[in-house]
Protein backbone atom coordinates (compact mmCIF):
# COMPACT_ATOMS: atom_id res chain seq x y z
CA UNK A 1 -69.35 -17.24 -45.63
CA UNK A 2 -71.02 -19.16 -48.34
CA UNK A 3 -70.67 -17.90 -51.90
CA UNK A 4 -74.11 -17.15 -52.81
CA UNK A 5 -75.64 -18.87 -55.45
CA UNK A 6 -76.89 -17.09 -59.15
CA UNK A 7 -80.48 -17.11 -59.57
CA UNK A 8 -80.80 -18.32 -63.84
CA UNK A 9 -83.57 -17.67 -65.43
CA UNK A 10 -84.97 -18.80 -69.18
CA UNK A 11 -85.47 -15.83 -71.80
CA UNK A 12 -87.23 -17.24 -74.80
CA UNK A 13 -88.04 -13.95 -75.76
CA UNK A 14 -86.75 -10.16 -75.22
CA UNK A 15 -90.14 -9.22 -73.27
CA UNK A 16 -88.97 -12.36 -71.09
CA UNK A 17 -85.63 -11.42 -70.82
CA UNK A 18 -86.75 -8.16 -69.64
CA UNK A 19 -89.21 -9.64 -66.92
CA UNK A 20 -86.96 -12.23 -65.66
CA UNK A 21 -84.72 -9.89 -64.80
CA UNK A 22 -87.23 -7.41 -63.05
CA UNK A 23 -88.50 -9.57 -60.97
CA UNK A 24 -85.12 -10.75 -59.53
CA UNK A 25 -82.73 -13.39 -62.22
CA UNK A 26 -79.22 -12.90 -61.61
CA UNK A 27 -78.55 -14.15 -65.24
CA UNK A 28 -80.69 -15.61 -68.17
CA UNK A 29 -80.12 -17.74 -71.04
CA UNK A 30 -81.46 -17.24 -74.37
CA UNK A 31 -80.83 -18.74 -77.86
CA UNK A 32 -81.97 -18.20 -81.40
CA UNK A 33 -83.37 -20.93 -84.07
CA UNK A 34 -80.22 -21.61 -85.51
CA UNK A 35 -78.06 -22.04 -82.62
CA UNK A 36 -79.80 -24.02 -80.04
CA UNK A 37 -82.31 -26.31 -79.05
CA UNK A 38 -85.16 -24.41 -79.02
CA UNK A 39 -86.67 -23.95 -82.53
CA UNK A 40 -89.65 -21.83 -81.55
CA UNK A 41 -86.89 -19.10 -80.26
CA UNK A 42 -88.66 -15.73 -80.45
CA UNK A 43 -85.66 -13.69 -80.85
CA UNK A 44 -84.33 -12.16 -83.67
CA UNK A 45 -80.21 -11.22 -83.72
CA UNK A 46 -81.54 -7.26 -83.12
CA UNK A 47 -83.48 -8.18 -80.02
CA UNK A 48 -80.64 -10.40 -78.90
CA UNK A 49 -78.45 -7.57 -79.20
CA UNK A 50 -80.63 -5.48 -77.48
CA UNK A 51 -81.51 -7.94 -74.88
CA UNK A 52 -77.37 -8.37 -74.34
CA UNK A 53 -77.41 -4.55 -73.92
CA UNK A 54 -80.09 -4.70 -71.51
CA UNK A 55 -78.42 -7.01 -69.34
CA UNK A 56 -75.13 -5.83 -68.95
CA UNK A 57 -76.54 -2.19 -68.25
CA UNK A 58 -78.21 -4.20 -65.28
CA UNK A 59 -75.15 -5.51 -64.30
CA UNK A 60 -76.24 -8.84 -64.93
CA UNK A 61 -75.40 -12.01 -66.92
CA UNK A 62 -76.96 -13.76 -70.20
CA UNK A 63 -75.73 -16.93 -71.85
CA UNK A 64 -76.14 -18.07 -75.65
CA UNK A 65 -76.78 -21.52 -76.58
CA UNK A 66 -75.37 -23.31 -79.04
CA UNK A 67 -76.23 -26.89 -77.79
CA UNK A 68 -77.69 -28.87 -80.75
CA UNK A 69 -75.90 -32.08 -81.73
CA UNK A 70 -74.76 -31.29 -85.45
CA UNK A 71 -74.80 -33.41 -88.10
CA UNK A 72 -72.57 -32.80 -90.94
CA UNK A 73 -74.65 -30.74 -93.03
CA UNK A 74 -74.29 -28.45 -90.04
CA UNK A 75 -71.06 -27.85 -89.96
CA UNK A 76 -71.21 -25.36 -92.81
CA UNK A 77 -72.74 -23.39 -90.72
CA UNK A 78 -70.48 -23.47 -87.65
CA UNK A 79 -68.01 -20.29 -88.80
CA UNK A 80 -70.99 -18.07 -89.03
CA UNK A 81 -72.54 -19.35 -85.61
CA UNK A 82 -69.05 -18.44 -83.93
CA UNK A 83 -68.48 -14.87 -85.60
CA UNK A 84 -71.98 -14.19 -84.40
CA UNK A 85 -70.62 -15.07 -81.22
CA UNK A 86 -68.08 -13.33 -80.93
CA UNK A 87 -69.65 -10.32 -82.37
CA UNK A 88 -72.42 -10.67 -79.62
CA UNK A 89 -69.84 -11.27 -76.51
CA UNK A 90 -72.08 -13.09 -74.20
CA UNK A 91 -71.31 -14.20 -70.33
CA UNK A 92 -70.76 -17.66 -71.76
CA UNK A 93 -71.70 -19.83 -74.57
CA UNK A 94 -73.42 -23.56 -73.67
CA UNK A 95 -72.28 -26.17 -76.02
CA UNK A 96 -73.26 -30.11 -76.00
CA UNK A 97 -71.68 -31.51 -78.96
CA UNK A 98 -67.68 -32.14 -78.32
CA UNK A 99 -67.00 -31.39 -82.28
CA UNK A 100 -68.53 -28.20 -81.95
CA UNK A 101 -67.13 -27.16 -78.09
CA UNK A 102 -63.52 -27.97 -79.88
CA UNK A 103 -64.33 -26.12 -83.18
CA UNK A 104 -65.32 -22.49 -80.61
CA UNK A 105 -62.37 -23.09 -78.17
CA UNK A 106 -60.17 -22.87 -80.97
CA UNK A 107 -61.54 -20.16 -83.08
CA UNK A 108 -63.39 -17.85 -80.41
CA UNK A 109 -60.31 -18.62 -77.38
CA UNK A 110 -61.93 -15.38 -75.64
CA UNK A 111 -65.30 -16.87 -74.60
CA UNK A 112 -66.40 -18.69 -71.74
CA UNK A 113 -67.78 -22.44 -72.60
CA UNK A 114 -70.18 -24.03 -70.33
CA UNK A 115 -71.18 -27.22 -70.77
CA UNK A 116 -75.09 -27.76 -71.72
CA UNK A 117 -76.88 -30.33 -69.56
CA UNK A 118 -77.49 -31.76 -73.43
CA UNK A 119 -73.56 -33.35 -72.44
CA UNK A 120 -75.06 -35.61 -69.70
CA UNK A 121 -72.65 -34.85 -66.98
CA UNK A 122 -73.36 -37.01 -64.36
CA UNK A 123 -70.22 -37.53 -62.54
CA UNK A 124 -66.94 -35.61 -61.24
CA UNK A 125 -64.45 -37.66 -63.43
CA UNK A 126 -66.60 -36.35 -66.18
CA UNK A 127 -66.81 -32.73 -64.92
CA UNK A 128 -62.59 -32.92 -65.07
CA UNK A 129 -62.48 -34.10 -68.43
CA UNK A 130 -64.56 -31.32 -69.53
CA UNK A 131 -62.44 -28.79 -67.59
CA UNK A 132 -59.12 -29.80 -68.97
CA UNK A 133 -60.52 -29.42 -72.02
CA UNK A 134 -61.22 -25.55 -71.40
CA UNK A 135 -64.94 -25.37 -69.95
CA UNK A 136 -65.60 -22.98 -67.09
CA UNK A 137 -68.96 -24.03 -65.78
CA UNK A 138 -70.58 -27.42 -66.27
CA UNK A 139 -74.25 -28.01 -66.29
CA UNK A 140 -74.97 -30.91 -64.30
CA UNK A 141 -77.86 -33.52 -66.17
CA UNK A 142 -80.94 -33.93 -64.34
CA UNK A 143 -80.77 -37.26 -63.40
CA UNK A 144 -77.93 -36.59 -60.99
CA UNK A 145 -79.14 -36.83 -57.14
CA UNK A 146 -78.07 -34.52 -55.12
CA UNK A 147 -75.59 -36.92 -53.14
CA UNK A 148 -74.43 -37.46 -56.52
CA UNK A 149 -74.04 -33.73 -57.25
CA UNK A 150 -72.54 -32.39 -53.77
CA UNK A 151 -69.92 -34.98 -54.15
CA UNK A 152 -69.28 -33.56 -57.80
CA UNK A 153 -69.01 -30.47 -55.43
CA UNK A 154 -66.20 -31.25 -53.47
CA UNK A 155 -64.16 -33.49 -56.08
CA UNK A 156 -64.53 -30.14 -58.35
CA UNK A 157 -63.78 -27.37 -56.08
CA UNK A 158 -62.50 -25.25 -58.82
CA UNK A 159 -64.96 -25.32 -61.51
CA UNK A 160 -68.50 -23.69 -61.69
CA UNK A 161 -71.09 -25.94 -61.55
CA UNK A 162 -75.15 -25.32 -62.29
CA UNK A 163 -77.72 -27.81 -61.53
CA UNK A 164 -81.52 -27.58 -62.72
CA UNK A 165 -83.92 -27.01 -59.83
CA UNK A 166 -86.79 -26.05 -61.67
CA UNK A 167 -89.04 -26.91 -64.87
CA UNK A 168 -90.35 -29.26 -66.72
CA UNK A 169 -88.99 -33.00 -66.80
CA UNK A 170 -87.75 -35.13 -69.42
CA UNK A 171 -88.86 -38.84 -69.48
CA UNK A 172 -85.45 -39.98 -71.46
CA UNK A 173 -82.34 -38.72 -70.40
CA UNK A 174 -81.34 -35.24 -70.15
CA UNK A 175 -83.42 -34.41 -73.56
CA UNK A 176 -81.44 -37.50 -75.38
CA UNK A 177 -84.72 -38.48 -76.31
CA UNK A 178 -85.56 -41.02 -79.94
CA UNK A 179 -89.27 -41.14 -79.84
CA UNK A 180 -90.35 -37.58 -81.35
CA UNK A 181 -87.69 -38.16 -83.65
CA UNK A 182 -89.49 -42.05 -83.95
CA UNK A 183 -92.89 -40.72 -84.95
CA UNK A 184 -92.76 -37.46 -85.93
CA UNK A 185 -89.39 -37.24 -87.45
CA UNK A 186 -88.49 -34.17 -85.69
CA UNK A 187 -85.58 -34.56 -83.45
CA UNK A 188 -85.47 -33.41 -79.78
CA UNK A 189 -80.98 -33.02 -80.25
CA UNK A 190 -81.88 -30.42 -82.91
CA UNK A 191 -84.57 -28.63 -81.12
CA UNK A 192 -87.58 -29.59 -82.74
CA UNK A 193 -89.01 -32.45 -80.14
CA UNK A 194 -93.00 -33.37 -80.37
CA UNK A 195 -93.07 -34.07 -77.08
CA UNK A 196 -94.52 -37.35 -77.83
CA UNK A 197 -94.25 -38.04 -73.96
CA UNK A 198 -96.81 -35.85 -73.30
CA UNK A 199 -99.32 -37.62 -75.83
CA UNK A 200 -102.23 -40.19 -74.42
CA UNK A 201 -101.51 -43.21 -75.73
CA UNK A 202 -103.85 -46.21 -75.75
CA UNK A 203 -102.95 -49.87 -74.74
CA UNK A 204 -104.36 -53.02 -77.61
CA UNK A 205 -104.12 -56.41 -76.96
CA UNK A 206 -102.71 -58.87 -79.82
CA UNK A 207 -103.86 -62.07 -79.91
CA UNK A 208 -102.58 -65.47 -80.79
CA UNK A 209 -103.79 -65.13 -84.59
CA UNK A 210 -102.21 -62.20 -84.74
CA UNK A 211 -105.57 -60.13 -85.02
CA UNK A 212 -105.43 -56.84 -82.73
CA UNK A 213 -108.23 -55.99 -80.82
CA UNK A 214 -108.88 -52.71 -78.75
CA UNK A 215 -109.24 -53.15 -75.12
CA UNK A 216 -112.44 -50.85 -74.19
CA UNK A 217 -112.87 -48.73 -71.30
CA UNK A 218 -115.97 -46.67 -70.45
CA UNK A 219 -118.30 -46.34 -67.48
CA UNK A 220 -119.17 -50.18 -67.23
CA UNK A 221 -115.64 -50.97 -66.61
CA UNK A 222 -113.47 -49.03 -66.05
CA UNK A 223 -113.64 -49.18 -61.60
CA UNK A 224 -113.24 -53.06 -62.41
CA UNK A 225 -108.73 -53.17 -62.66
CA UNK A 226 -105.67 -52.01 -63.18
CA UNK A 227 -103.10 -51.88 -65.37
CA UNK A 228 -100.13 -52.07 -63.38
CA UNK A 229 -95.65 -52.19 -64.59
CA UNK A 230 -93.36 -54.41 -62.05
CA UNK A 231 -89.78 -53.82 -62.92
CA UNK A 232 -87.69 -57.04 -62.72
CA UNK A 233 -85.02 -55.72 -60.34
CA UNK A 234 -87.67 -54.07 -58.29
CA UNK A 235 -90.28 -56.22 -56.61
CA UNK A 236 -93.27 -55.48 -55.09
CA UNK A 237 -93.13 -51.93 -56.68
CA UNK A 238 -95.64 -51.29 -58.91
CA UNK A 239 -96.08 -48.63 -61.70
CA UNK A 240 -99.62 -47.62 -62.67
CA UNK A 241 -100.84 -47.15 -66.09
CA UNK A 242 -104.25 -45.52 -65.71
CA UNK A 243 -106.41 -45.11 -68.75
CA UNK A 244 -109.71 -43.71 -69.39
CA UNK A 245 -111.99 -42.88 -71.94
CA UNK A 246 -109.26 -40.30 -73.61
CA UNK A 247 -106.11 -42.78 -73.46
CA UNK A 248 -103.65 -43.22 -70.78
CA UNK A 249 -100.01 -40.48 -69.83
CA UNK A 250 -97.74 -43.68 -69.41
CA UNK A 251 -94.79 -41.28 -70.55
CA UNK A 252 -95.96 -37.65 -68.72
CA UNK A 253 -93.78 -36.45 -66.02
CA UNK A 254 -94.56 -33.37 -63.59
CA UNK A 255 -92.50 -30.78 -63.29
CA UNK A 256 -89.44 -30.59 -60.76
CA UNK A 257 -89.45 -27.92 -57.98
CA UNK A 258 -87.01 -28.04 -55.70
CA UNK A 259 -87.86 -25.28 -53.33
CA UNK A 260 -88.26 -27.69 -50.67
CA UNK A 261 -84.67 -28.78 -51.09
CA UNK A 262 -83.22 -25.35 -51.86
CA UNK A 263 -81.19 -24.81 -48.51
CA UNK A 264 -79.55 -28.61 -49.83
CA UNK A 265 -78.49 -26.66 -53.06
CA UNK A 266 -77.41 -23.18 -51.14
CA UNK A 267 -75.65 -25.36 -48.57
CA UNK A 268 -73.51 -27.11 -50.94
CA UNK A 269 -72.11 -24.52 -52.61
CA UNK A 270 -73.50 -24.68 -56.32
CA UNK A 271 -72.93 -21.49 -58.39
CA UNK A 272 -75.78 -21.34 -60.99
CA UNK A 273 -79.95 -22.84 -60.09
CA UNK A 274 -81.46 -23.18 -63.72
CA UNK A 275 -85.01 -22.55 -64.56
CA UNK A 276 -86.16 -24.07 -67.41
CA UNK A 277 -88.96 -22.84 -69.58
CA UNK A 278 -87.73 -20.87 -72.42
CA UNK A 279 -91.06 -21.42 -74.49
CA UNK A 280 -93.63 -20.46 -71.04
CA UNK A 281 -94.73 -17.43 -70.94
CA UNK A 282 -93.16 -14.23 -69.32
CA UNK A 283 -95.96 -15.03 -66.64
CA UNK A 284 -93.91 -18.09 -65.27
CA UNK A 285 -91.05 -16.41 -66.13
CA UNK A 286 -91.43 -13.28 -64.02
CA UNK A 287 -93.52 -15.51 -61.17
CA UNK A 288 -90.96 -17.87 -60.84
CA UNK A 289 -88.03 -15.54 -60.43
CA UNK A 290 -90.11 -13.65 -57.69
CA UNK A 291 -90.55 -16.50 -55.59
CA UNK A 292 -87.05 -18.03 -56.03
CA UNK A 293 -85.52 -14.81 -55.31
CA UNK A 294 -87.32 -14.14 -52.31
CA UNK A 295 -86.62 -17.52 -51.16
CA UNK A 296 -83.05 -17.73 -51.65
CA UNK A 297 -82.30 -14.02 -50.30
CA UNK A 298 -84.37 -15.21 -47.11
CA UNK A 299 -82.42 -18.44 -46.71
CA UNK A 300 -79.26 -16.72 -46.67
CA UNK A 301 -80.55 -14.33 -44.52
CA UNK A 302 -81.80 -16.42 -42.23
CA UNK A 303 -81.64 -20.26 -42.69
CA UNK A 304 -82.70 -21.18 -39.46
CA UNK A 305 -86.33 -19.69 -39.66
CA UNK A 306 -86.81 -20.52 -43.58
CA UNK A 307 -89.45 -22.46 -44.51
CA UNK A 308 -90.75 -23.42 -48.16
CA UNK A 309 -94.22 -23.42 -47.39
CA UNK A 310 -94.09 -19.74 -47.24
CA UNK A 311 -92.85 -19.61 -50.97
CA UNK A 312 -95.19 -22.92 -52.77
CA UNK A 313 -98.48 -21.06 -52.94
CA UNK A 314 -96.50 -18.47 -55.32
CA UNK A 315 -95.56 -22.13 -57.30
CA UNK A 316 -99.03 -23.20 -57.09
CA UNK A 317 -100.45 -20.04 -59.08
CA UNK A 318 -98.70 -21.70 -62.39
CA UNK A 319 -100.21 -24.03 -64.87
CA UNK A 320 -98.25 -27.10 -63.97
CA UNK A 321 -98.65 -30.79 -64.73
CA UNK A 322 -98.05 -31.75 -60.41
CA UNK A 323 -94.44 -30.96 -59.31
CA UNK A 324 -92.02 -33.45 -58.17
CA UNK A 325 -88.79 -33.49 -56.65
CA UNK A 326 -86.76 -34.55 -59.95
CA UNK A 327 -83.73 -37.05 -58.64
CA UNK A 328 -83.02 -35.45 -55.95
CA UNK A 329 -83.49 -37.96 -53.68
CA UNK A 330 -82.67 -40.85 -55.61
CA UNK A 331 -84.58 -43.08 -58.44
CA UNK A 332 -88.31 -41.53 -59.21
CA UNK A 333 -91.34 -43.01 -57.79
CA UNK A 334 -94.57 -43.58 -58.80
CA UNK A 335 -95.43 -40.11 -57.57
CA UNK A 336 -93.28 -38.32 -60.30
CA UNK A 337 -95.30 -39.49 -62.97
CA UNK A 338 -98.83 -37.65 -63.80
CA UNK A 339 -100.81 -40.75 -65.06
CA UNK A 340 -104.16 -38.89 -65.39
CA UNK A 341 -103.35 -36.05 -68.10
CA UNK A 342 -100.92 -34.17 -70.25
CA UNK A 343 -102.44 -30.57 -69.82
CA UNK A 344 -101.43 -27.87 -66.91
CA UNK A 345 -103.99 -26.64 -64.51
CA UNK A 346 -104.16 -23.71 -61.94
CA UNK A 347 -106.40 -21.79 -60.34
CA UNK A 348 -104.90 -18.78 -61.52
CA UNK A 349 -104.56 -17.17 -65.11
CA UNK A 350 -101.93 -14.85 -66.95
CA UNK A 351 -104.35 -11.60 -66.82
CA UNK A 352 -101.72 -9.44 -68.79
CA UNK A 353 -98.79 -6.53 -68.36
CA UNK A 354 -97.95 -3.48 -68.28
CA UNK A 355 -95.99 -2.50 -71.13
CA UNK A 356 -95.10 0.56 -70.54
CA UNK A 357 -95.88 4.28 -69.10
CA UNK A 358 -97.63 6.91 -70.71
CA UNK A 359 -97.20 9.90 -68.46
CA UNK A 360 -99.28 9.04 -66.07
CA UNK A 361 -101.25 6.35 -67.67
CA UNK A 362 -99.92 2.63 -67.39
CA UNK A 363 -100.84 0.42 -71.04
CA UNK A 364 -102.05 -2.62 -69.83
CA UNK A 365 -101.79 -5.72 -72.19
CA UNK A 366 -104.40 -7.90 -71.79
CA UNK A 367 -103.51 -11.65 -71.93
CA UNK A 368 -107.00 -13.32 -70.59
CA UNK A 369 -110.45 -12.46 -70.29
CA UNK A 370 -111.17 -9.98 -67.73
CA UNK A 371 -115.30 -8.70 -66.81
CA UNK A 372 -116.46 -5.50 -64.76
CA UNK A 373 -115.98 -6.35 -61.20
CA UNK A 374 -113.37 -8.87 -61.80
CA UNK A 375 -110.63 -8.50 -59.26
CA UNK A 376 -107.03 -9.29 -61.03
CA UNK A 377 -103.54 -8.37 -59.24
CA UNK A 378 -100.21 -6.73 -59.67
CA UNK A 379 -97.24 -8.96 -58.87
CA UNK A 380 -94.89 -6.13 -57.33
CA UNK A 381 -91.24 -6.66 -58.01
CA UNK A 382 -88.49 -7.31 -55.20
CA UNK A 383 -91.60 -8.68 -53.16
CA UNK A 384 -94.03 -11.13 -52.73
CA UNK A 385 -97.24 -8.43 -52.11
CA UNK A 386 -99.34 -7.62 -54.76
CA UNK A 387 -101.66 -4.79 -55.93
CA UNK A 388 -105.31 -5.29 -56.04
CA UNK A 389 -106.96 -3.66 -58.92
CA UNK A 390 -110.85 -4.45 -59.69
CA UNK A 391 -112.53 -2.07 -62.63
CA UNK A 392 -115.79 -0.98 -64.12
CA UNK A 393 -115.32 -0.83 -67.43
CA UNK A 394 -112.03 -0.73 -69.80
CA UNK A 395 -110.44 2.05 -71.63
CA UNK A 396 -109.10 0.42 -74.97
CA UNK A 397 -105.33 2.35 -74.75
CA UNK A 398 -105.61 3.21 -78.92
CA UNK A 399 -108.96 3.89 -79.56
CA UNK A 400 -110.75 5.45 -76.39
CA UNK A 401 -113.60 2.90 -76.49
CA UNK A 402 -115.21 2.12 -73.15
CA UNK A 403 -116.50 -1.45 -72.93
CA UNK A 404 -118.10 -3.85 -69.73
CA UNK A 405 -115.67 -6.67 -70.44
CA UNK A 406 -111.71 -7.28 -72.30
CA UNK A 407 -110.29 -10.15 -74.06
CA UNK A 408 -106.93 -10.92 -75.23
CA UNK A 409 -106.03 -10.84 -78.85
CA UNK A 410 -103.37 -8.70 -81.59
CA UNK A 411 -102.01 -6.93 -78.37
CA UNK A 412 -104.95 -5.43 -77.19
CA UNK A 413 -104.29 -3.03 -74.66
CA UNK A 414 -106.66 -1.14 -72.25
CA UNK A 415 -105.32 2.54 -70.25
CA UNK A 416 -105.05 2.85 -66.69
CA UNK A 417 -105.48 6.05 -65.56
CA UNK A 418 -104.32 7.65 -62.12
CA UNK A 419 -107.35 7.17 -60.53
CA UNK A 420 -107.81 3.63 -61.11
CA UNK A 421 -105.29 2.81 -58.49
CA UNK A 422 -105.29 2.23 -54.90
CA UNK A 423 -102.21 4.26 -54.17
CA UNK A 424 -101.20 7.45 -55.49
CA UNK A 425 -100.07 7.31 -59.33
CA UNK A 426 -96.62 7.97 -58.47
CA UNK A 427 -96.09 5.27 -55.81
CA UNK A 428 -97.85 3.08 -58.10
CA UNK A 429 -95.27 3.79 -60.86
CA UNK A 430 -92.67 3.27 -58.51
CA UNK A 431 -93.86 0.02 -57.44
CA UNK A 432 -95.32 -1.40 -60.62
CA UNK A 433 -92.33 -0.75 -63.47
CA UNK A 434 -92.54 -1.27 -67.25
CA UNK A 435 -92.73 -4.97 -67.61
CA UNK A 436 -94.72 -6.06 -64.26
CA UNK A 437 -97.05 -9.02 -64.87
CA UNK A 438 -100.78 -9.63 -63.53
CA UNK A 439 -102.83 -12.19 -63.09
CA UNK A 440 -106.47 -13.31 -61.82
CA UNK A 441 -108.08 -16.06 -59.62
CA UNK A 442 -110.17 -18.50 -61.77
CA UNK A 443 -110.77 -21.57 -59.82
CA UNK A 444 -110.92 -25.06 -61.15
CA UNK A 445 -114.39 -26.94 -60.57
CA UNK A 446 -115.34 -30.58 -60.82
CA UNK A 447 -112.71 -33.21 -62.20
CA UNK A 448 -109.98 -30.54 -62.66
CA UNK A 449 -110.78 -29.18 -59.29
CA UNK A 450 -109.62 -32.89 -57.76
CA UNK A 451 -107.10 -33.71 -60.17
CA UNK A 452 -105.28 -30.63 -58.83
CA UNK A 453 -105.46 -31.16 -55.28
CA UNK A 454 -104.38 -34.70 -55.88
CA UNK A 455 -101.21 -33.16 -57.17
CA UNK A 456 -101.26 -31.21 -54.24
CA UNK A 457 -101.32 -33.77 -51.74
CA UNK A 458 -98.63 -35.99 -53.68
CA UNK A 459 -96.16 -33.35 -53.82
CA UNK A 460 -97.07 -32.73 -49.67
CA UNK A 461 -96.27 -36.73 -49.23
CA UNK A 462 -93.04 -36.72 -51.69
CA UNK A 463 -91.38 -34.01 -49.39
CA UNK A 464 -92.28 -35.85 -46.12
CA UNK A 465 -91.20 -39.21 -47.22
């Protein structure tokens, strides 16, 4: 029988934490400003404690990260980050920088040290190295393929290894990246990247006195060529640089999703499948987690039968740049790379949560726009069905104010009284928990509308290649 793989799940913030984990993680992983790589890190060390409580009366797992490259004015620092630590007495503790994996093996022998995918592990001789020097689970980077990784697998029997199967992408290499640090002078190894890849960027043309001169683009032109890369060692395979009037995404990946390959990662015996996103929103935290968990439980179940197509429209009601199938299947293609813009798009929108239960009434925190008549939905956890609620005007949960239409804004909250619902209140309460997310259908129209269902249709071709 296959050991089953954990389902791991980014908590940027305790209200994430919470949702991940309601709507099916196994484990999450969670940081604070001065310990990892995320420098917008909404937790404070209470709500980590609380969120570490939370967990473990679950009966499930969180990890700390302390994966930012140090330089030597952060070394100071490094007894404090360990007693904290150890105080804290997390699952396991990801660490990139060899100084600092060295310093906590010695000083805090009782915890567990995983590896960050900030280490670059792309091999088995380097996942051995790494476990003779005391790590327990290595993070494998995300430019490994999955050949690549399953025979990691076998050479490494007796090590736990996680692999990234869904999130955004990196253009450098595993986050190694110089050029926000280039511009900006914020670097990406100490959590504070620009994510210059994302920016448009415009091409110029220097000429032979030196002068520069901007190459123009507008309606006249701009159906008349191409601007197209040829690699040296690959012929005949050409990389488009599109720009238009706003600049051209030579730089902007889409984000991997792997659910089409999932029964490759369940087959081959991996123990951890990251999610990455610690700065989205409990939205795509809670959505994601859903789908994967229903996915995985139903592959296991039944692996004959499963099919991913059942699972991607759950994907598709994200903001997302396009997905793509990372490495996976080798080198990236021209398809991984969303030439056309930076921003997300989806048809759907983060309508808002419930927060909690008053009695009988559910406090609804609005997180979009929502009008009289407006249909938005439930996303019930430990399932993929949803509860339909549509409303003629909006309680505001402090004041009592009755109004046509809600927006978000300083928390706002509306009341949802028993008779509101479809369902009697307490089926309803039973089904919709503290913490369950909603959102609402808001198509896309006109040049967003095709840009999206180009996307679409990549992704389709990238999994049938």
């Amino acid at each position: 029988m296959l050991h089953k793989a954990e389902l791991l799940l980014p908590a940027g913030s305790l209200v994430k934490l919470k949702t991940a984990l309601l709507y099916g993680a196994d484990a999450v992983y969670a940081g604070t400003p001065d310990m990892c790589l995320r420098a917008q890190s909404k937790f404070s060390m209470d709500e980590l404690r609380e969120g570490i409580e939370f967990t473990h009366h679950k009966g499930k797992k969180i990890y700390l990260t302390l994966n930012l490259f140090m330089h030597n004015r952060d070394i100071e620092k490094l007894p404090v980050f360990v007693d904290t630590l150890r105080e804290l007495k997390p699952d396991g503790v990801l660490i990139a920088d060899p100084g600092v994996f060295q310093y906590v093996h010695e000083h805090a022998p009782e915890l567990s040290l995983f590896v960050s995918t900030q280490a670059n592990i792309c091999s088995w001789a380097a996942v051995k190295f790494w476990q003779s020097m005391g790590a327990k689970l290595c993070v494998l980077g995300r430019e490994v393929t999955f050949a690549e990784a399953k025979e990691i697998r076998d050479k490494c029997p007796d090590i736990l290894l996680e692999t990234f199967m869904h999130g955004a992408m990196c253009m450098s290499y595993s986050g190694r990246c110089l050029i926000s640090n280039y511009l900006t002078g914020r670097s990406a190894n100490q959590g504070k990247c620009a994510h210059c890849c994302r920016w448009h960027y415009k091409l110029h043309l220097r000429l032979k006195d030196g002068s520069v001169k901007e190459l123009i683009i507008d309606e006249h032109n701009k159906d008349s060529f191409e601007f197209l890369l040829e690699e040296e060692f690959r012929p005949g395979e050409y990389f488009e640089i599109v720009e238009d009037e706003h600049g051209g995404y030579i730089l902007n990946s889409k984000d991997m999703c792997l659910l089409p390959k999932l029964p490759d990662l369940l087959s081959a015996g991996f123990d951890s499948l990251k999610v990455e996103g610690r700065n989205k929103t409990e939205y795509y935290a809670g959505t994601v987690a859903r789908a994967y968990r229903a996915a995985i439980d139903d592959w296991y179940r039944d692996p004959a039968s499963w099919d991913w197509r059942r699972y991607m429209p759950e994907f598709d009601t994200l903001q997302n740049r396009g997905y793509c199938l990372g490495f996976h299947d080798g080198a990236l293609t021209d398809l991984s790379q969303n030439y056309e813009y930076t921003r997300t798009l989806g048809d759907w929108l983060f309508a808002g949560s419930i927060t909690e239960w008053q009695g009988d009434d559910a406090i609804f925190e609005i997180r979009n726009f929502i009008n009289a008549g407006e249909e938005f939905e439930f996303l019930i956890p430990g399932s993929l069905n949803t509860v339909k609620l549509r409303l003629n005007d909006f309680e505001d949960a402090v004041s009592g104010e009755i109004t046509p239409k809600v927006s978000a804004g300083q928390n706002k909250a509306v009341r949802l009284r028993p008779a509101v619902w479809p369902l009697p209140v307490a089926e309803i309460k039973k089904c919709l928990p503290q913490y369950t997310i909603a959102r609402k259908f808001m198509p896309l129209q006109g040049e967003n509308r095709l840009a999206l269902d180009r996307k679409k249709t990549e992704f389709s071709t990238l999994c049938h290649i």
